[in-house]
Protein backbone atom coordinates (compact mmCIF):
# COMPACT_ATOMS: atom_id res chain seq x y z
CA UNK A 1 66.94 99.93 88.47
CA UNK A 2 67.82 101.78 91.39
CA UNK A 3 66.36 99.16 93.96
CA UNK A 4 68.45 96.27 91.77
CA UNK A 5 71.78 98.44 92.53
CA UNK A 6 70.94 98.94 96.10
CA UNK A 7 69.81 94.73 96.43
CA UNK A 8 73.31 94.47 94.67
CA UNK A 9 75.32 96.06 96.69
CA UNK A 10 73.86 94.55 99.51
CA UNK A 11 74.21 91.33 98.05
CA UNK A 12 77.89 92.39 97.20
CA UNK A 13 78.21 93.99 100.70
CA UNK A 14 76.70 90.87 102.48
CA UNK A 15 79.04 88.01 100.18
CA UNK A 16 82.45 90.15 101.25
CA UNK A 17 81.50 90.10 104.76
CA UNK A 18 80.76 86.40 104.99
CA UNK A 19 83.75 85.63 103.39
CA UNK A 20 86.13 87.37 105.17
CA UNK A 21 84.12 86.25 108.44
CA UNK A 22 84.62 82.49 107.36
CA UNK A 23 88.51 83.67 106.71
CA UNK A 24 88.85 85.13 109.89
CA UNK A 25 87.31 81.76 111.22
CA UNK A 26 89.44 79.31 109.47
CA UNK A 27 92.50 81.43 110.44
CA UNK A 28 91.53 81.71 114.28
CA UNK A 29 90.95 78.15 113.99
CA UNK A 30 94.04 76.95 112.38
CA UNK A 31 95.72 79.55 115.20
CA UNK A 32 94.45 77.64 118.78
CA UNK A 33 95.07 74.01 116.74
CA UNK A 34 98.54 75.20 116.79
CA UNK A 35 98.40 76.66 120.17
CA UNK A 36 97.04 73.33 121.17
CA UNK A 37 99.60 71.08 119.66
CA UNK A 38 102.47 73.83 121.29
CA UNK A 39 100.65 73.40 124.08
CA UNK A 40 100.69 69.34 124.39
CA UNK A 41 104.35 69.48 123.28
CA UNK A 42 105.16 71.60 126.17
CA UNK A 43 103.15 69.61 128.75
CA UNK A 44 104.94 66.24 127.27
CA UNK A 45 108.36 67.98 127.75
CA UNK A 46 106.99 69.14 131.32
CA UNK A 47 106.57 65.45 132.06
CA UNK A 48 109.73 63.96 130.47
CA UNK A 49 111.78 66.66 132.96
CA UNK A 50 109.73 65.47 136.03
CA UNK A 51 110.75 62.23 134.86
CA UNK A 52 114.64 62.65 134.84
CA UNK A 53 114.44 64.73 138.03
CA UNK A 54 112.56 61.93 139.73
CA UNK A 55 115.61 59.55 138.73
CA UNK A 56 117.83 62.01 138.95
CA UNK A 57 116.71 62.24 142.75
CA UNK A 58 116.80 58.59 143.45
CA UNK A 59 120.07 57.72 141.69
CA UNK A 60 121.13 60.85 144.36
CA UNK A 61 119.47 59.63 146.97
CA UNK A 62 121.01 55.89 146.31
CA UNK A 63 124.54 57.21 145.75
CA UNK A 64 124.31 59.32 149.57
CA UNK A 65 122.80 55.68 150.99
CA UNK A 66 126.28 54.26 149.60
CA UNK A 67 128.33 57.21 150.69
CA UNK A 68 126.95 56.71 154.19
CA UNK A 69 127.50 53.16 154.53
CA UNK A 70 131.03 53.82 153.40
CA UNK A 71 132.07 55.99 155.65
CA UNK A 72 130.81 54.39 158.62
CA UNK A 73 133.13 51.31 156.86
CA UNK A 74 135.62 53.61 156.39
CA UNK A 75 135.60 55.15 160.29
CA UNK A 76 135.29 51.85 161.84
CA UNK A 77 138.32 50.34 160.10
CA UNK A 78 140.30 53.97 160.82
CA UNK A 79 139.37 53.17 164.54
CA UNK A 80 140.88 49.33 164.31
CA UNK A 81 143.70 50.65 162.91
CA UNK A 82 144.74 53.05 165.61
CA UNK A 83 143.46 50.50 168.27
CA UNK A 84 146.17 48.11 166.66
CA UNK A 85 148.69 51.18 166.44
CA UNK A 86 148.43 52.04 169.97
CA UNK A 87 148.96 48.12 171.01
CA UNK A 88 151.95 47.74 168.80
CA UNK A 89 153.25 50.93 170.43
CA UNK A 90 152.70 49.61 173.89
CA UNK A 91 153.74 46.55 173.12
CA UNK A 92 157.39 47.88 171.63
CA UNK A 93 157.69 50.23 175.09
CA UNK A 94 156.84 47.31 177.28
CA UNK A 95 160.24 45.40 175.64
């Protein structure tokens, strides 16, 4: 009887261990799926802000292109306009 209590108990001893091993598993393993899927959500989220600050940089870069070509419009017409200042000014001393 005594060796029966002791086989039990190891038996009992044995059962309780496996079981909370295979909890321990499941739990860790439910734990780095989540991580994972965190994980992939961040490194999609990663990618959708590279995105916008890839379009962001060429609608920026497109916009100084047109700012540029502007102003050179703009200075070039400024300088026909004082040309054609400075004539009509010469042109109203010389009567």
């Amino acid at each position: 009887m005594d060796g029966l209590s002791i086989s039990l108990e190891i038996f009992i001893g044995l059962t309780s261990g496996i079981v909370s091993a295979l909890g321990v598993w499941f739990k860790l393993k439910s734990t780095v799926e989540i991580q994972k899927i965190m994980l992939d959500n961040v490194e999609h989220d990663i990618n959708l802000v590279n995105d916008r600050i890839t379009r962001l940089k060429n609608t920026v870069e497109a916009n100084r292109e047109k700012n540029e070509g502007s102003l050179t419009e703009l200075k070039k017409e400024i300088n026909e306009m004082e040309i054609r200042i400075i004539k009509a000014i010469h042109e109203i001393s010389n009567k």
